[in-house]
PDB file of N, CA and C in Angstrom:
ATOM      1  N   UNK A   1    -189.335  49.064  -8.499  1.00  0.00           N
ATOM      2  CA  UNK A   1    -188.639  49.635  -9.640  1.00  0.00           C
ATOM      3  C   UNK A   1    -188.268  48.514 -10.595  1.00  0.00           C
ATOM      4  N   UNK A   2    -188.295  48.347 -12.062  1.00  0.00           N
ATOM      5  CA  UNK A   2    -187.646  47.295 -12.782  1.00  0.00           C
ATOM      6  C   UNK A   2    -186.296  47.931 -13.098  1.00  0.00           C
ATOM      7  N   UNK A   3    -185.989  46.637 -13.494  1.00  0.00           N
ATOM      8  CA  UNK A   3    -184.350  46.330 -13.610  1.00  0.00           C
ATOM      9  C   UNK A   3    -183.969  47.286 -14.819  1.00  0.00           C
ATOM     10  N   UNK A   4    -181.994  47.852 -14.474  1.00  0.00           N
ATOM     11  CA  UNK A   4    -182.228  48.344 -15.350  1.00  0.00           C
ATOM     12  C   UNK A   4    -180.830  48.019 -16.222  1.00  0.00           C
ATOM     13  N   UNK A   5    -180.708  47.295 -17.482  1.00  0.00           N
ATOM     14  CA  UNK A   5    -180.054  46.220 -18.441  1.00  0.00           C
ATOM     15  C   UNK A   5    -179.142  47.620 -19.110  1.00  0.00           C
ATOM     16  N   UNK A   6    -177.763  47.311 -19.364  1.00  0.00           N
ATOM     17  CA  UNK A   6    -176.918  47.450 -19.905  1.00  0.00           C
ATOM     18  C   UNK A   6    -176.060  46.165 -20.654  1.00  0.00           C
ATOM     19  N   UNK A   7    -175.607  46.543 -21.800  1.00  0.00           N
ATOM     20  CA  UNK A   7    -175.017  45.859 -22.609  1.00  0.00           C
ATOM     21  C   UNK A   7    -173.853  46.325 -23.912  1.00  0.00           C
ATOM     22  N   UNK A   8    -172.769  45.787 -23.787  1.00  0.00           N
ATOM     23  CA  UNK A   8    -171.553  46.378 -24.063  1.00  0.00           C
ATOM     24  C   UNK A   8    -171.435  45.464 -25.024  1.00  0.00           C
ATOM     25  N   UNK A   9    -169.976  45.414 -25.529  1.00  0.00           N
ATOM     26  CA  UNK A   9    -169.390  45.248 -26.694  1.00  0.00           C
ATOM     27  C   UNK A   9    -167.513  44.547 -25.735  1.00  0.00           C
ATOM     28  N   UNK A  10    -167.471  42.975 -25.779  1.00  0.00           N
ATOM     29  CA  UNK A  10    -166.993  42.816 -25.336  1.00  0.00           C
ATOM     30  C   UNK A  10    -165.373  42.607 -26.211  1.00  0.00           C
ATOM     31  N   UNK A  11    -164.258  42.663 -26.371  1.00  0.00           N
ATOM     32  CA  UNK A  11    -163.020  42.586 -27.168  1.00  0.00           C
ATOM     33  C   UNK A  11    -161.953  41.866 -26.882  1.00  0.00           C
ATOM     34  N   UNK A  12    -162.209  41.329 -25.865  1.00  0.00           N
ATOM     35  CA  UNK A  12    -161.238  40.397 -25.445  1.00  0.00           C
ATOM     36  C   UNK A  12    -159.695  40.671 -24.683  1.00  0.00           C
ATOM     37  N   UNK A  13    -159.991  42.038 -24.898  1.00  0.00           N
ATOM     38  CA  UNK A  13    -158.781  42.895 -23.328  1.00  0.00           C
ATOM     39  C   UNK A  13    -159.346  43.879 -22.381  1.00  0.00           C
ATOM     40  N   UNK A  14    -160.591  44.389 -22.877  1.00  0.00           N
ATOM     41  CA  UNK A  14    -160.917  45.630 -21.929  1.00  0.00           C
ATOM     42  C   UNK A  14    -161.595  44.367 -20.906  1.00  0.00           C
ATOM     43  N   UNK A  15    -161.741  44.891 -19.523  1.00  0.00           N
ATOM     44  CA  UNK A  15    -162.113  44.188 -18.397  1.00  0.00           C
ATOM     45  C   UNK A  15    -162.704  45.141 -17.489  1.00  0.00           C
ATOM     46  N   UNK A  16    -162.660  46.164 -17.422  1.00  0.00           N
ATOM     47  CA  UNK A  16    -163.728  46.956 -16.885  1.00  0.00           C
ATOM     48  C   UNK A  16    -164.682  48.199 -17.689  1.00  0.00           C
ATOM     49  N   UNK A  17    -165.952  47.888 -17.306  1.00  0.00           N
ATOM     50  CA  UNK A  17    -167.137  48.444 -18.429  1.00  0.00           C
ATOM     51  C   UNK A  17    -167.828  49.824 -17.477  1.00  0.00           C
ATOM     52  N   UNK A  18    -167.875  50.889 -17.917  1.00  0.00           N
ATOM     53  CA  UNK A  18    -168.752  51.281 -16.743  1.00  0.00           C
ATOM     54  C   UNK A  18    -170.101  51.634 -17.114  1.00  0.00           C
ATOM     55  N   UNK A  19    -171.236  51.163 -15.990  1.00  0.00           N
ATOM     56  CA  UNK A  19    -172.439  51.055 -16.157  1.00  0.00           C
ATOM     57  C   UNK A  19    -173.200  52.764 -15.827  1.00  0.00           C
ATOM     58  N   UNK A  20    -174.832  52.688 -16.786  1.00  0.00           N
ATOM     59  CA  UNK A  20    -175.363  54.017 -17.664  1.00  0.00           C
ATOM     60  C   UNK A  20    -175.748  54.569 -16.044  1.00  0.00           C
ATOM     61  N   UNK A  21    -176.422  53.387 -15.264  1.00  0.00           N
ATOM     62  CA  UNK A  21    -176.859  53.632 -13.971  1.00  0.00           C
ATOM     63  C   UNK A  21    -175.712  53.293 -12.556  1.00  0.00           C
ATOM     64  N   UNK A  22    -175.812  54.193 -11.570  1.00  0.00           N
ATOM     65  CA  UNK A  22    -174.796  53.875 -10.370  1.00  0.00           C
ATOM     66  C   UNK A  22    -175.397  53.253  -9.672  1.00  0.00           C
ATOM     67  N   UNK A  23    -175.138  51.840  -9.745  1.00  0.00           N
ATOM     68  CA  UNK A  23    -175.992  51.043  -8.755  1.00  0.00           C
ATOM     69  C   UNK A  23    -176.069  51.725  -6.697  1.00  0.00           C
ATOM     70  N   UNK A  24    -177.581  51.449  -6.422  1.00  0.00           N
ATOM     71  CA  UNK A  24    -177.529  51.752  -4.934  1.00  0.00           C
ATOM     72  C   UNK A  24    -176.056  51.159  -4.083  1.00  0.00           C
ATOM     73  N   UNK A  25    -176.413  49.586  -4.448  1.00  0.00           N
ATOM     74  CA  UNK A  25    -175.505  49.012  -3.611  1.00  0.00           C
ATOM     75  C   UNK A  25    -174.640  48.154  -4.254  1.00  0.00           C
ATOM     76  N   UNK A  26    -173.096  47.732  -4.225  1.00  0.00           N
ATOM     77  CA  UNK A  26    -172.777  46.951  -5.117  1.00  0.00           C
ATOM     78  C   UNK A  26    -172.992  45.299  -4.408  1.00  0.00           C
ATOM     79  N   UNK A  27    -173.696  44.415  -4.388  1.00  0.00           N
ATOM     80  CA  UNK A  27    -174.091  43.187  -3.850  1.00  0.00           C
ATOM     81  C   UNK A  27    -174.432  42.277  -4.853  1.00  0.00           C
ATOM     82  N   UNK A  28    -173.951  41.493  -4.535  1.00  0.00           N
ATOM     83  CA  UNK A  28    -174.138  39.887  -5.636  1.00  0.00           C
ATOM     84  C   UNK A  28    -175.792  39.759  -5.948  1.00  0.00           C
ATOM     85  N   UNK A  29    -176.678  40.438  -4.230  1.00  0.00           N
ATOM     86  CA  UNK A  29    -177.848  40.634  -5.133  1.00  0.00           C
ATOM     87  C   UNK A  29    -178.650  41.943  -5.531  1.00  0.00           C
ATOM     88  N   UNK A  30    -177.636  42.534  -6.488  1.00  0.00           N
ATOM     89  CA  UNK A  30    -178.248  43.307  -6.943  1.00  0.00           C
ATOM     90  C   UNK A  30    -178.020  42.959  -8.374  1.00  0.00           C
ATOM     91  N   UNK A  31    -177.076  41.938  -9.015  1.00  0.00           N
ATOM     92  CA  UNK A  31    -176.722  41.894 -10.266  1.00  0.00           C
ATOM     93  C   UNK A  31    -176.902  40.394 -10.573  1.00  0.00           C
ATOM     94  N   UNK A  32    -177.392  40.924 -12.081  1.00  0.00           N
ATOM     95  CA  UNK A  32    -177.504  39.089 -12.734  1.00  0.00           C
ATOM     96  C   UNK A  32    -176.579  39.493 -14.501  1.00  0.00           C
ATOM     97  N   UNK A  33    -175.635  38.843 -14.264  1.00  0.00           N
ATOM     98  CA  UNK A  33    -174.223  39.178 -15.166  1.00  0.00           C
ATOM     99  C   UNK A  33    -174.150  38.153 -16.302  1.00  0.00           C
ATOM    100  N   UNK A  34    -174.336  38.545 -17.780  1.00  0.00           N
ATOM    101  CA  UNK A  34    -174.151  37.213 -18.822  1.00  0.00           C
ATOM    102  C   UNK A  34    -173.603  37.455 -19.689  1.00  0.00           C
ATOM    103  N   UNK A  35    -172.258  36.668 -19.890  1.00  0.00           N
ATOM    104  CA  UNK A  35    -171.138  37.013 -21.109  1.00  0.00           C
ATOM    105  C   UNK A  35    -171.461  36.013 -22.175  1.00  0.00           C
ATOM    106  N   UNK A  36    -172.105  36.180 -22.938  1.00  0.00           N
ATOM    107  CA  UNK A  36    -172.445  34.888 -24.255  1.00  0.00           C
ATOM    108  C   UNK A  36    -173.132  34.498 -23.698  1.00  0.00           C
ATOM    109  N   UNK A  37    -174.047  34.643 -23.185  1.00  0.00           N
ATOM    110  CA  UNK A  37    -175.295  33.944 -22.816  1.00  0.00           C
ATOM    111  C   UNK A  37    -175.058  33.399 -20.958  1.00  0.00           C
ATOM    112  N   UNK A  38    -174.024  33.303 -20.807  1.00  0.00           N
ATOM    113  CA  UNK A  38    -173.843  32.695 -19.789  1.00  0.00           C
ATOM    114  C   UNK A  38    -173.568  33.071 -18.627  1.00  0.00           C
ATOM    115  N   UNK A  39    -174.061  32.788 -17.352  1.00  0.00           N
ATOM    116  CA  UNK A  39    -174.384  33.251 -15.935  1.00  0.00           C
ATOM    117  C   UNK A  39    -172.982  33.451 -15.148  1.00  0.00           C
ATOM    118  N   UNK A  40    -172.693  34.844 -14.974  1.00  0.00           N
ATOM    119  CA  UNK A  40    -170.943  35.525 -14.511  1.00  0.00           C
ATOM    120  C   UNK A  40    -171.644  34.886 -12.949  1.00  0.00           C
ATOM    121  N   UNK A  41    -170.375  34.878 -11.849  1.00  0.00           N
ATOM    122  CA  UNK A  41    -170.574  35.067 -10.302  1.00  0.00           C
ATOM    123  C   UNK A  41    -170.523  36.059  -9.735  1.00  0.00           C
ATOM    124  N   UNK A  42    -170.820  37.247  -9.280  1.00  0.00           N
ATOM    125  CA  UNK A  42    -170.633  38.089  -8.531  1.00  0.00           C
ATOM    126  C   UNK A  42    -169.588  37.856  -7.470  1.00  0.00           C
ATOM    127  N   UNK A  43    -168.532  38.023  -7.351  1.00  0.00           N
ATOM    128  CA  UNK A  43    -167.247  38.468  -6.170  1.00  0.00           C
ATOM    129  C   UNK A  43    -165.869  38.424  -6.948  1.00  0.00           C
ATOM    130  N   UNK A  44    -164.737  39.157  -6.355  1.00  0.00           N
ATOM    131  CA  UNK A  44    -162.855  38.890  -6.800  1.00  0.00           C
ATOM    132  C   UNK A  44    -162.689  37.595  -6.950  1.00  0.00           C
ATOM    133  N   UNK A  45    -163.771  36.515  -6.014  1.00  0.00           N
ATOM    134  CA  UNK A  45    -163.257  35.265  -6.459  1.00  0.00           C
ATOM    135  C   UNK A  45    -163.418  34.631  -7.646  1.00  0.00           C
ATOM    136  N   UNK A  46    -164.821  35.019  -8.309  1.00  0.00           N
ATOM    137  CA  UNK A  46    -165.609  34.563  -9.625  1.00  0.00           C
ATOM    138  C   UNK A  46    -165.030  35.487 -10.320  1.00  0.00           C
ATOM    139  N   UNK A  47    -166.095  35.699 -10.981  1.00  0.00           N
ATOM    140  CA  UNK A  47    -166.195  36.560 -12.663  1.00  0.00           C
ATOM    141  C   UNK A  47    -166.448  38.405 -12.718  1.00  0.00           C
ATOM    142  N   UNK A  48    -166.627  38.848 -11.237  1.00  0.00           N
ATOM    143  CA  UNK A  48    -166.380  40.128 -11.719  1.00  0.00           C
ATOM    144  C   UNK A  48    -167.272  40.714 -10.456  1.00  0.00           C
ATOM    145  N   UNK A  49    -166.759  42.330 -10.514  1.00  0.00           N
ATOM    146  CA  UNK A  49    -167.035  43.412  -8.985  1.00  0.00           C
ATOM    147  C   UNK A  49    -167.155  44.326  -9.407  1.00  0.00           C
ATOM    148  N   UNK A  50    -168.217  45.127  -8.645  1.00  0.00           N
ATOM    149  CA  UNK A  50    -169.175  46.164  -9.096  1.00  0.00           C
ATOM    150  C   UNK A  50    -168.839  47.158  -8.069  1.00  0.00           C
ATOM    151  N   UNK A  51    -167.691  48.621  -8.593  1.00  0.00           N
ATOM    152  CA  UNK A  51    -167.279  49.644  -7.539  1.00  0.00           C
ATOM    153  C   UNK A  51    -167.955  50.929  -7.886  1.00  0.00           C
ATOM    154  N   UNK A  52    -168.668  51.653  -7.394  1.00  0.00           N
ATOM    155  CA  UNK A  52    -169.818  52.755  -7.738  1.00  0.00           C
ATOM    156  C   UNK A  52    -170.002  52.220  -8.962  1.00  0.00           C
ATOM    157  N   UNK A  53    -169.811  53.210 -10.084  1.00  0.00           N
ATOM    158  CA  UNK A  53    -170.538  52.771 -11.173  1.00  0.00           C
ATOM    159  C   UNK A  53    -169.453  51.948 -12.585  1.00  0.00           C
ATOM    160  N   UNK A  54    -168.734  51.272 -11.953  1.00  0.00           N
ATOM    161  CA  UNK A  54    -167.580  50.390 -12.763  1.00  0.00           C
ATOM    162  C   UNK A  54    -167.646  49.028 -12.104  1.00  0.00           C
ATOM    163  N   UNK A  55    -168.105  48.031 -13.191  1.00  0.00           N
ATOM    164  CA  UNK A  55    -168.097  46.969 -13.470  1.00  0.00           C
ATOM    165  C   UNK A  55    -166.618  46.637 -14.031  1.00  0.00           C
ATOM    166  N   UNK A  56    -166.225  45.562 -13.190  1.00  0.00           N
ATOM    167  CA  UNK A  56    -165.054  44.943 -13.679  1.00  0.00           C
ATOM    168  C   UNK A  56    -164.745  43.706 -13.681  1.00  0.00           C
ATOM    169  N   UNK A  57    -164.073  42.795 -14.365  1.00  0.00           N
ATOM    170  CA  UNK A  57    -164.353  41.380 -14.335  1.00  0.00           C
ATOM    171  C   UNK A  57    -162.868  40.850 -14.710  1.00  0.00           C
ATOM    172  N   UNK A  58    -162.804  40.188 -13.999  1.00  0.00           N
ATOM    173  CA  UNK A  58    -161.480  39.225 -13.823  1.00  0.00           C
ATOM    174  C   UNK A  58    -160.450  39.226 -15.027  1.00  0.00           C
ATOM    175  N   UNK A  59    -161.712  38.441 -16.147  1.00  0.00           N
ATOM    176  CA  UNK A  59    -160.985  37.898 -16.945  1.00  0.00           C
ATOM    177  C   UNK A  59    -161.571  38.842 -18.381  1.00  0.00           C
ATOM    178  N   UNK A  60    -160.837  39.202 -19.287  1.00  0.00           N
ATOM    179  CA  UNK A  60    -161.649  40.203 -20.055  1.00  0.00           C
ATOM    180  C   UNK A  60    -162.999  39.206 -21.161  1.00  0.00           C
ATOM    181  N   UNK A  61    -164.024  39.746 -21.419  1.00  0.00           N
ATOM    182  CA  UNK A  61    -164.456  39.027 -21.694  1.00  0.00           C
ATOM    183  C   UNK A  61    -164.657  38.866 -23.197  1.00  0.00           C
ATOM    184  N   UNK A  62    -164.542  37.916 -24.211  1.00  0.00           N
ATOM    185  CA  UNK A  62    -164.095  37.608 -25.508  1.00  0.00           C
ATOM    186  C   UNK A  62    -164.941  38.512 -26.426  1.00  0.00           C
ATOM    187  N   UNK A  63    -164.561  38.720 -27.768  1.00  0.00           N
ATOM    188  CA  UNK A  63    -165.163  40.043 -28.600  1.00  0.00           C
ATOM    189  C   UNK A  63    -166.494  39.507 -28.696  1.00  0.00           C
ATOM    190  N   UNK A  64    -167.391  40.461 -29.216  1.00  0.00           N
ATOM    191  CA  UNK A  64    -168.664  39.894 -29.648  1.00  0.00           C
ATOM    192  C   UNK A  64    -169.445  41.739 -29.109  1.00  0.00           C
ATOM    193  N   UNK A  65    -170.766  41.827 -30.039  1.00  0.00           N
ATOM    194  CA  UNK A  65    -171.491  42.590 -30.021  1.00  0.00           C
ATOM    195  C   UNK A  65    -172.901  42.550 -29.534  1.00  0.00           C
ATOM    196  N   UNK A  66    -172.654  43.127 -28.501  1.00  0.00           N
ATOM    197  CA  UNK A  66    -173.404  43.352 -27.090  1.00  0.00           C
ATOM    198  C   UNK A  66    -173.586  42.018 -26.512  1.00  0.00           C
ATOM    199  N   UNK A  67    -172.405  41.235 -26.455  1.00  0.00           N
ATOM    200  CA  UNK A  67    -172.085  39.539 -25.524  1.00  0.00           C
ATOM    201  C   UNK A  67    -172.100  39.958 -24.256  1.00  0.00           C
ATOM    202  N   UNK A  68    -172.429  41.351 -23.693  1.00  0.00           N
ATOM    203  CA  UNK A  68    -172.298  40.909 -22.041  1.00  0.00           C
ATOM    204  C   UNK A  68    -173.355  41.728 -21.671  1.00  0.00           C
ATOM    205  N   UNK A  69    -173.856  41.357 -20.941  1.00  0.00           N
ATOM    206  CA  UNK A  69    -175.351  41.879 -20.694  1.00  0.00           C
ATOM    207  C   UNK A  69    -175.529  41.952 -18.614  1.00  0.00           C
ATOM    208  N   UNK A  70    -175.907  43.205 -18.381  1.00  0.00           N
ATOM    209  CA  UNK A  70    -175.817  43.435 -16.929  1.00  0.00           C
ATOM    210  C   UNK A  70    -177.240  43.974 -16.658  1.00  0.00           C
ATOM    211  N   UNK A  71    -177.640  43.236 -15.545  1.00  0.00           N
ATOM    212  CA  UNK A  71    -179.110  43.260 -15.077  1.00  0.00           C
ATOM    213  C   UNK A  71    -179.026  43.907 -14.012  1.00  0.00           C
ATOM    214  N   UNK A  72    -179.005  45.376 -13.351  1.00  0.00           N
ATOM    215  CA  UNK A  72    -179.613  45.840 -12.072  1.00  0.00           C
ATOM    216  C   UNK A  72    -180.954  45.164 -11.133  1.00  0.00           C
ATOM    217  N   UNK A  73    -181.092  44.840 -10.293  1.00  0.00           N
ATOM    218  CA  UNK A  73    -182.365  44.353  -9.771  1.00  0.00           C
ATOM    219  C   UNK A  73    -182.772  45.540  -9.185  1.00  0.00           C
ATOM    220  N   UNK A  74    -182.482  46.027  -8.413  1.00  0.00           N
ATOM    221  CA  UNK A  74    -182.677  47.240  -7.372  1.00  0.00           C
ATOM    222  C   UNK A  74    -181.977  48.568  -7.445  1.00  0.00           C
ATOM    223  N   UNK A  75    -182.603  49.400  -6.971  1.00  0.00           N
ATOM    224  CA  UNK A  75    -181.933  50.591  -6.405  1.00  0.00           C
ATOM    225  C   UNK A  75    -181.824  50.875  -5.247  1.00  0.00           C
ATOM    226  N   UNK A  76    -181.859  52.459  -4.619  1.00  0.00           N
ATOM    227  CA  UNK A  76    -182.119  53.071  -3.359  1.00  0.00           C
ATOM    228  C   UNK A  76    -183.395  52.970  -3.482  1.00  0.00           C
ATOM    229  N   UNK A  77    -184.422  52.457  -2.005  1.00  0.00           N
ATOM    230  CA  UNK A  77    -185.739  52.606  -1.790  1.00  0.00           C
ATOM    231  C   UNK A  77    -185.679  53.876  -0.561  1.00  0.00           C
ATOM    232  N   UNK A  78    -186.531  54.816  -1.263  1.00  0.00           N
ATOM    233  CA  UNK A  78    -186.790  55.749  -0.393  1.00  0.00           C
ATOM    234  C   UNK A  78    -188.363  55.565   0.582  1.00  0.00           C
ATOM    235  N   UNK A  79    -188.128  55.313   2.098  1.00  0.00           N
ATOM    236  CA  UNK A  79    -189.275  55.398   2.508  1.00  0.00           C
ATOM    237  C   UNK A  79    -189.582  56.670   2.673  1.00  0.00           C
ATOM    238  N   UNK A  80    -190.884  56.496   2.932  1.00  0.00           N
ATOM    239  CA  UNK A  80    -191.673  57.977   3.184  1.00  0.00           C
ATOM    240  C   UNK A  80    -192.543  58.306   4.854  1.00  0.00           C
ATOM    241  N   UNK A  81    -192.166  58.709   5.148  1.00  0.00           N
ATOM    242  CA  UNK A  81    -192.787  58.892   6.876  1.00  0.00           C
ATOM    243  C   UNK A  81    -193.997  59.773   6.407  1.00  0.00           C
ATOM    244  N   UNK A  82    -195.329  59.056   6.920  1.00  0.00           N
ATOM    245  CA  UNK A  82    -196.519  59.743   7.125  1.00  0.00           C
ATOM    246  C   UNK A  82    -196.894  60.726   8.418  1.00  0.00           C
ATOM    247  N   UNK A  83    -197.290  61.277   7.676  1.00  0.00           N
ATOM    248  CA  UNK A  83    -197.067  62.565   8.802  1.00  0.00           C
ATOM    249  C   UNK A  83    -198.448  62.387   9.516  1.00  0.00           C
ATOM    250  N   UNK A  84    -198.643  62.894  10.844  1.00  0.00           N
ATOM    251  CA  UNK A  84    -199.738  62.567  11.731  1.00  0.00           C
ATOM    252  C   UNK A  84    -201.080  62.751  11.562  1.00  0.00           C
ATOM    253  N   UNK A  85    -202.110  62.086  11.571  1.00  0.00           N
ATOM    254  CA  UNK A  85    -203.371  62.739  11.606  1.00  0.00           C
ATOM    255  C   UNK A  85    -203.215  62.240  10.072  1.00  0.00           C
ATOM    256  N   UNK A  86    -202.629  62.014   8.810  1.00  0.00           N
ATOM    257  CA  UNK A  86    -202.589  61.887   7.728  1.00  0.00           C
ATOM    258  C   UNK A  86    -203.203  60.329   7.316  1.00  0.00           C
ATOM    259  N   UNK A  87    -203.669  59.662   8.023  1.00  0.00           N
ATOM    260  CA  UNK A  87    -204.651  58.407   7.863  1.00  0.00           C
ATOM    261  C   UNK A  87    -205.616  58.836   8.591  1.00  0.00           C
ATOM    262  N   UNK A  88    -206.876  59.142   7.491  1.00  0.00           N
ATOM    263  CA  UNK A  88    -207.963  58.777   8.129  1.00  0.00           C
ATOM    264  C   UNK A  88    -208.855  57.408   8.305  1.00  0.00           C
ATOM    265  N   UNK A  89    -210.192  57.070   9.089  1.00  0.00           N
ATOM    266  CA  UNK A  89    -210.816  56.023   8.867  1.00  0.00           C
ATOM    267  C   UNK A  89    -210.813  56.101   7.747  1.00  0.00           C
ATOM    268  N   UNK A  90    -211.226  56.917   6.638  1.00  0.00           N
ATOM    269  CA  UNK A  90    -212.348  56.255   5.221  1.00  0.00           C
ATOM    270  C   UNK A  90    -210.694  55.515   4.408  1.00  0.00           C
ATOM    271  N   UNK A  91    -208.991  55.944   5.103  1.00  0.00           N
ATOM    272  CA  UNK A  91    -208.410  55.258   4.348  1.00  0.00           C
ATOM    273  C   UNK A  91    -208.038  53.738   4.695  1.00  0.00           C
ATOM    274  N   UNK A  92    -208.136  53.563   5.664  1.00  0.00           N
ATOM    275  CA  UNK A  92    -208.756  52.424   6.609  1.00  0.00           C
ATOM    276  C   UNK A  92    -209.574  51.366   6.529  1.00  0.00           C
ATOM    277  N   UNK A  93    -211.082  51.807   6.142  1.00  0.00           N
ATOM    278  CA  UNK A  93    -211.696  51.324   5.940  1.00  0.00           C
ATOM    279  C   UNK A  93    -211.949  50.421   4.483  1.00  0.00           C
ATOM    280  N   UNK A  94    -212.745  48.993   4.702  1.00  0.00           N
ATOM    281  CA  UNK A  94    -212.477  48.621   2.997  1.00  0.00           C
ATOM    282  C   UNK A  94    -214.429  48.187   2.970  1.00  0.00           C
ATOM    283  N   UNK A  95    -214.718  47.719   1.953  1.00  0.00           N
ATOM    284  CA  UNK A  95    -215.692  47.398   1.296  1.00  0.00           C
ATOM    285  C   UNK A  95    -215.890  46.146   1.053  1.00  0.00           C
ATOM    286  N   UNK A  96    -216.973  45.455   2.260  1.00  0.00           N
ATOM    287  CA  UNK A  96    -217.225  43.861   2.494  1.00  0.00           C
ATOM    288  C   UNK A  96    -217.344  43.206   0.974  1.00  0.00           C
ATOM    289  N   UNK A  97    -218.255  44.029   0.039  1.00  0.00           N
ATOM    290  CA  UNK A  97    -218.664  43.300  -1.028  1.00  0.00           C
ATOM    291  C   UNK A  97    -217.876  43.856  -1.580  1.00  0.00           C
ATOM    292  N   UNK A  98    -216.443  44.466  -1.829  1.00  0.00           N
ATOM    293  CA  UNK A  98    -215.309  44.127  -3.203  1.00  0.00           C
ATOM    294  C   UNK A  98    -214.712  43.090  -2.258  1.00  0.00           C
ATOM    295  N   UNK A  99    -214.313  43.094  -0.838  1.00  0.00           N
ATOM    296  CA  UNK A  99    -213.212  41.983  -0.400  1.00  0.00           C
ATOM    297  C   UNK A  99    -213.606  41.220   0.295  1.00  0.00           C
ATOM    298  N   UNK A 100    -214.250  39.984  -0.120  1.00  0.00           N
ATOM    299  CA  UNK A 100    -214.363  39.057   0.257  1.00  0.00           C
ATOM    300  C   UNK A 100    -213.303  37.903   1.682  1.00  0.00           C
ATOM    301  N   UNK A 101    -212.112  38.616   0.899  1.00  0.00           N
ATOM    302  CA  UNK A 101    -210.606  37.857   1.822  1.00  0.00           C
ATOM    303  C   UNK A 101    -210.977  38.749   3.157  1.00  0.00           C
ATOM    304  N   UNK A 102    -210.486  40.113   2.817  1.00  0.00           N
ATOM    305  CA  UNK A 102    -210.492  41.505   4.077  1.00  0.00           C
ATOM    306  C   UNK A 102    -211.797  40.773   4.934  1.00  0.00           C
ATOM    307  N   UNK A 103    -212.823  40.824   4.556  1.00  0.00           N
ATOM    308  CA  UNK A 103    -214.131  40.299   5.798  1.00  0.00           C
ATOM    309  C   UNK A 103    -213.914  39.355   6.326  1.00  0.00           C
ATOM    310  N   UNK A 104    -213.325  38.003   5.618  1.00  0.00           N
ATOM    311  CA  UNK A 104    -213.116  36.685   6.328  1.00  0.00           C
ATOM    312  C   UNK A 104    -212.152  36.807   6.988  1.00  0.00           C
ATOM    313  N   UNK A 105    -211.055  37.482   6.953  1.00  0.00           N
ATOM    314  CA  UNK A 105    -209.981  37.884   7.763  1.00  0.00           C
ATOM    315  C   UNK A 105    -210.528  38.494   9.301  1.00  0.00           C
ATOM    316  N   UNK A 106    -211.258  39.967   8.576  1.00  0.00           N
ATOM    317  CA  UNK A 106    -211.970  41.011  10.067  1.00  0.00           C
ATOM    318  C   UNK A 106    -212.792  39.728  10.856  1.00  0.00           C
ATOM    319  N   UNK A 107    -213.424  38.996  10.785  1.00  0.00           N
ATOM    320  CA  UNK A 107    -214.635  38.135  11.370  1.00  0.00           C
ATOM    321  C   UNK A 107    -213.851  36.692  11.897  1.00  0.00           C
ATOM    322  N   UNK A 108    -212.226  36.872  11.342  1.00  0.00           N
ATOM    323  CA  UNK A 108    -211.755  35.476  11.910  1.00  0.00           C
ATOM    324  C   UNK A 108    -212.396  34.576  11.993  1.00  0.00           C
TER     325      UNK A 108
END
């Protein structure tokens, strides 16, 4: 999935923003955080914490138009269970002359 960027309008008292998307998980790596250009920390100890879908940050961050910029990396990954009998050989199988790597691999 690509990332997905929000960007606010910062004033120099509001300190919590809330974001368009609810992040899956709130984790230091799921976010890349920049107030004026510059790289926030993820935790209460740094520059700011991400609770469902409210971003909040320590210190409010100074006015400016769209100065804070929030990068999602991830979401929820949904796996998918293949159901039985649902691979056949022909999906299995590959083609010596497109993969050159796949044959030198099969022939070790």
């Amino acid at each position: 999935a690509s990332p997905h960027i929000d960007e606010f309008n910062g004033n120099g008292s509001t300190t919590a923003f809330t974001l368009t998307q609810t992040p899956a998980a709130a984790s230091a790596n799921n976010f890349i955080v920049f107030v004026n250009n510059v790289y926030q920390r993820y935790g209460s100890s740094y520059a700011y914490t991400v609770s469902g879908a409210t971003l909040t940050f320590t210190s409010a961050p100074p006015s400016g138009t769209n100065n804070i910029q929030v990068i999602q990396l991830s979401q929820a990954n949904t796996l998918n269970t293949v159901a039985d009998g649902a691979v056949t050989q022909a999906k299995l199988s590959f083609d010596p002359a497109d993969d050159a790597t796949a044959l030198a691999i099969a022939l070790g």
